[in-house]
N, C-alpha and C. Protein backbone atom coordinates (compact mmCIF):
# COMPACT_ATOMS: atom_id res chain seq x y z
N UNK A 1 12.64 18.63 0.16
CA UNK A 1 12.08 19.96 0.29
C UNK A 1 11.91 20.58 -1.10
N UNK A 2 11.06 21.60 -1.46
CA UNK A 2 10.53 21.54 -2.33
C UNK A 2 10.65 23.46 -2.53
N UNK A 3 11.26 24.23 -3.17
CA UNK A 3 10.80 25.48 -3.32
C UNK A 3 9.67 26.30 -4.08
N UNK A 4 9.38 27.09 -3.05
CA UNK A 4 8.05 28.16 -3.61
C UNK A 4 8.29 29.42 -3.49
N UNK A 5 7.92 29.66 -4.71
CA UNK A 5 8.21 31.35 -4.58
C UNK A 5 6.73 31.90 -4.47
N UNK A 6 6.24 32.84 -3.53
CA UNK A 6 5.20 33.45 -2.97
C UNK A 6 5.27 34.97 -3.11
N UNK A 7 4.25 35.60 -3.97
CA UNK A 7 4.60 37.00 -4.06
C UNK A 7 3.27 37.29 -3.27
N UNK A 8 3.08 38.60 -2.60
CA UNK A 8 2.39 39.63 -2.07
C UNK A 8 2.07 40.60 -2.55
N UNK A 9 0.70 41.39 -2.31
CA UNK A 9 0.47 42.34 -2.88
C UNK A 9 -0.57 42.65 -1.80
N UNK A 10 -1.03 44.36 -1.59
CA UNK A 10 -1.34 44.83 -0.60
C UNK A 10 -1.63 46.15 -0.82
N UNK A 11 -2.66 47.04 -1.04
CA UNK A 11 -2.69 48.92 -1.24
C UNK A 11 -2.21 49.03 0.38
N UNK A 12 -1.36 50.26 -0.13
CA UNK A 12 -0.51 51.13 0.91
C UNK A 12 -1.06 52.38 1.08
N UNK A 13 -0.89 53.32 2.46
CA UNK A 13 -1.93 54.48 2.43
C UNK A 13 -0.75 55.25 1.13
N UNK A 14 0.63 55.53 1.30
CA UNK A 14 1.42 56.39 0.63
C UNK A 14 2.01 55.53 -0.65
N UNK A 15 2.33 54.50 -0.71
CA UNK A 15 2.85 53.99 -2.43
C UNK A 15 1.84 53.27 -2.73
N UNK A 16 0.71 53.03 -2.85
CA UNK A 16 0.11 52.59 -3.65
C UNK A 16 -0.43 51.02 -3.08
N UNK A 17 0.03 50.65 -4.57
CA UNK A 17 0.06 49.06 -4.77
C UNK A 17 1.24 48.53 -4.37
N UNK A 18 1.69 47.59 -3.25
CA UNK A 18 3.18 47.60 -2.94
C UNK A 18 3.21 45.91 -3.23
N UNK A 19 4.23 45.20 -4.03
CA UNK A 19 4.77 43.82 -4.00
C UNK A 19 5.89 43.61 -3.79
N UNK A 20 5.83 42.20 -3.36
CA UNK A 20 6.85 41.56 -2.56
C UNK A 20 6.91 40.26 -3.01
N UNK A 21 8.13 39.80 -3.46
CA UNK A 21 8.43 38.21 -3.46
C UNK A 21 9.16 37.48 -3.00
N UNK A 22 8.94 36.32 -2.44
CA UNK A 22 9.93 35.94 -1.18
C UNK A 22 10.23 34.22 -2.01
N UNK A 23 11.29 33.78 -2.26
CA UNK A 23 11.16 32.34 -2.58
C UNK A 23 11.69 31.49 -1.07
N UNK A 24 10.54 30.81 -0.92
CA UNK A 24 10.71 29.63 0.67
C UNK A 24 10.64 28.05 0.17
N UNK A 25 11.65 27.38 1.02
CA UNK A 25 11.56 26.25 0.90
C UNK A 25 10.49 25.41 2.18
N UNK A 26 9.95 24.82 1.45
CA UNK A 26 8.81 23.73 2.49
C UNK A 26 8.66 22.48 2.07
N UNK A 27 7.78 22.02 2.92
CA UNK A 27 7.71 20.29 2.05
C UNK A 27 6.25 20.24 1.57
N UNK A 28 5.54 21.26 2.03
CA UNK A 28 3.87 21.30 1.12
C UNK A 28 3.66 22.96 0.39
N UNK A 29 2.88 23.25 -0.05
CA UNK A 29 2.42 24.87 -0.46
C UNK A 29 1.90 25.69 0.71
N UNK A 30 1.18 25.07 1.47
CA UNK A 30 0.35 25.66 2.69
C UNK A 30 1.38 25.81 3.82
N UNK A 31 2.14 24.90 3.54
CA UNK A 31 4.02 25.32 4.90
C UNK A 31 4.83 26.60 4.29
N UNK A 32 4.57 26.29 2.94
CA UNK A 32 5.10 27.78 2.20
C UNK A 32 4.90 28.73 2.48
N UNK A 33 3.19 28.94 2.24
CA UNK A 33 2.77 30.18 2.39
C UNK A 33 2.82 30.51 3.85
N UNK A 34 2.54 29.67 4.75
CA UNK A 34 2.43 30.19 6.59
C UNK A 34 4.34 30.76 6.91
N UNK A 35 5.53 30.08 6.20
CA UNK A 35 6.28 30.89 6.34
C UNK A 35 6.84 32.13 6.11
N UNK A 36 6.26 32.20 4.35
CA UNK A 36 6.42 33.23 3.38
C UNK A 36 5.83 34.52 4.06
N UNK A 37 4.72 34.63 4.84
CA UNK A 37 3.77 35.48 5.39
C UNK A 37 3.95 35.49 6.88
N UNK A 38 4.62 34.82 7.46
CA UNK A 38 5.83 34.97 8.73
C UNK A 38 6.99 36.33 8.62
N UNK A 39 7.70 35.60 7.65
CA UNK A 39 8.89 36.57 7.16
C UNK A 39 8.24 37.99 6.35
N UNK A 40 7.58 38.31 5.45
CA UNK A 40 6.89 38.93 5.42
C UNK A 40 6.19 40.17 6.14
N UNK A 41 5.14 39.41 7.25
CA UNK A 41 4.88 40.51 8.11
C UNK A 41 5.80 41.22 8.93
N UNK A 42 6.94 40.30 9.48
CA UNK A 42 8.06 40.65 10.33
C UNK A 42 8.63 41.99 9.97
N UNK A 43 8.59 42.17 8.74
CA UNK A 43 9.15 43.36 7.97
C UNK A 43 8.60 44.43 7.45
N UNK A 44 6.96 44.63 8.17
CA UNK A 44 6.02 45.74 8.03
C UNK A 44 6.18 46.45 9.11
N UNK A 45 6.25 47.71 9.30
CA UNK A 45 5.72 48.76 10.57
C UNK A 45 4.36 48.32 10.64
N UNK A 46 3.76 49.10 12.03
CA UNK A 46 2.67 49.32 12.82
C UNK A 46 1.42 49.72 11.20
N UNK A 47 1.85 51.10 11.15
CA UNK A 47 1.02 51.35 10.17
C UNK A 47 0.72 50.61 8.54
N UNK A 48 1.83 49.86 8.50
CA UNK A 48 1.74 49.05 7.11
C UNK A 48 0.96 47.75 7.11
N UNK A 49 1.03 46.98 8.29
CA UNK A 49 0.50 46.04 8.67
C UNK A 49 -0.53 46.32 8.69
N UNK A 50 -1.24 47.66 9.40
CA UNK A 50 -2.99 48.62 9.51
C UNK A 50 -3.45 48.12 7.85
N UNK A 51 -2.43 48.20 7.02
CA UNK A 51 -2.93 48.88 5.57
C UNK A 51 -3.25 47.76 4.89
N UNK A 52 -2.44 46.70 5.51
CA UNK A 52 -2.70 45.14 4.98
C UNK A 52 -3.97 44.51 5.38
N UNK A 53 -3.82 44.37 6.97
CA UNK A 53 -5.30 44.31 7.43
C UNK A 53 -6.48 44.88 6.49
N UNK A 54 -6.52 45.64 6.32
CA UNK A 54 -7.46 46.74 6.20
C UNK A 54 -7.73 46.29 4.59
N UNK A 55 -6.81 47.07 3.84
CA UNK A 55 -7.14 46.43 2.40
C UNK A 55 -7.19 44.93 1.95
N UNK A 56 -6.94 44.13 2.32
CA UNK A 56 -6.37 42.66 2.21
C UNK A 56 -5.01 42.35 1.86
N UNK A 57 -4.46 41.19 2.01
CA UNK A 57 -3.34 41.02 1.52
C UNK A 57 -3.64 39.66 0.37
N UNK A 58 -3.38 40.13 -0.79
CA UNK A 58 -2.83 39.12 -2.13
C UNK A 58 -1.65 38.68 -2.01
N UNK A 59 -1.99 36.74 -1.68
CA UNK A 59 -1.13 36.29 -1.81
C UNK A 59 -1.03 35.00 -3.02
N UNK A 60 -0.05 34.77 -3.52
CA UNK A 60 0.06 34.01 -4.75
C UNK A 60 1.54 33.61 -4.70
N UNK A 61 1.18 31.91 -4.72
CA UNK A 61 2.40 31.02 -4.66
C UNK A 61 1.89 29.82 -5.58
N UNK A 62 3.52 29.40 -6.25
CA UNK A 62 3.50 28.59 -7.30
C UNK A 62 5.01 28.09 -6.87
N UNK A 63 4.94 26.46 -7.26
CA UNK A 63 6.12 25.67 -7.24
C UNK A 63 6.89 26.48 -8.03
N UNK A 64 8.59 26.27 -7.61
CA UNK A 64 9.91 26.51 -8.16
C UNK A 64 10.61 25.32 -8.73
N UNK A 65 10.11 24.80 -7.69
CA UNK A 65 11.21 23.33 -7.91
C UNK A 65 11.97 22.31 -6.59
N UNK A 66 12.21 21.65 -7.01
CA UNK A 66 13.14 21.16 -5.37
C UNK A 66 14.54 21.30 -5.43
N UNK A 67 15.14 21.19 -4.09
CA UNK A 67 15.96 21.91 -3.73
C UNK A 67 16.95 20.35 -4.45
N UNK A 68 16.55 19.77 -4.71
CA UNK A 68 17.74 18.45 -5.27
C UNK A 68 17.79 18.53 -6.96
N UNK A 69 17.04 19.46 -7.57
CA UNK A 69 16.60 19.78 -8.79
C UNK A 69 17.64 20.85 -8.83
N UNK A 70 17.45 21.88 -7.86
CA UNK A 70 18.64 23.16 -8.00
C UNK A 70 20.13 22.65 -7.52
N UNK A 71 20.39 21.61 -6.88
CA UNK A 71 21.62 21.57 -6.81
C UNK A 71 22.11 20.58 -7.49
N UNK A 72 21.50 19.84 -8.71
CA UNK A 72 21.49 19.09 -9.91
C UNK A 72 21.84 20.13 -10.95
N UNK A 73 21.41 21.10 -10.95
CA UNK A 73 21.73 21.97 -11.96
C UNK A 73 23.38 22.36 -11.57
N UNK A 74 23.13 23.33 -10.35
CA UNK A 74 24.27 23.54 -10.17
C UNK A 74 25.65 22.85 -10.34
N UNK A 75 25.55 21.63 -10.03
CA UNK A 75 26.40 20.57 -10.28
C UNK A 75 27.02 20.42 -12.05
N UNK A 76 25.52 19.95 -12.45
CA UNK A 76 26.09 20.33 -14.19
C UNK A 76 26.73 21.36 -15.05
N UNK A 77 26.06 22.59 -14.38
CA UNK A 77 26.60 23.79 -14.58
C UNK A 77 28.49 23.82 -14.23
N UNK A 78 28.80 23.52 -13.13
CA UNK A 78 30.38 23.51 -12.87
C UNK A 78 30.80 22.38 -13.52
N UNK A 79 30.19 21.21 -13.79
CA UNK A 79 31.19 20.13 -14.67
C UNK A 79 31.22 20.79 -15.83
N UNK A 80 29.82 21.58 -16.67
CA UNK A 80 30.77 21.90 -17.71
C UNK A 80 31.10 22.80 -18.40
N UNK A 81 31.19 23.90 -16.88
CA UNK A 81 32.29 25.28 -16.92
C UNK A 81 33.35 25.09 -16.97
């Protein structure tokens, strides 16, 4: 599995320009983003979701790394703490 961090962006009727970054693990970019924008919408009201629709939603995702890469680190990190 492979991590992606996916940020959002979206005009709001009352703050503006609003972003959001979510880091998801998947095994492609396109599994990324369909989760990233799962979790995501889940966490808009009625009217925020209107505002997304409406203006578009900017989305932008780029590899992190894999998840055997971060717990390689981690590992080194405590041997030589």
């Amino acid at each position: 599995m492979k991590t992606f961090e996916v940020q959002f962006r979206y005009q709001d009727r009352t703050e503006g320009t609003v972003e959001s970054t979510v880091k998801v693990e998947a095994s492609s970019l396109p599994g990324a983003v369909g989760k990233a924008v799962r979790e995501f919408v889940k966490g808009l009201d009625r009217k925020q979701r209107f505002d997304m629709n409406k203006n578009g939603l900017e989305i932008t995702a780029k590899p992190v790394g894999t998840a055997s890469e971060a717990q390689a680190a981690k590992s080194e990190e405590a041997a030589a703490g």
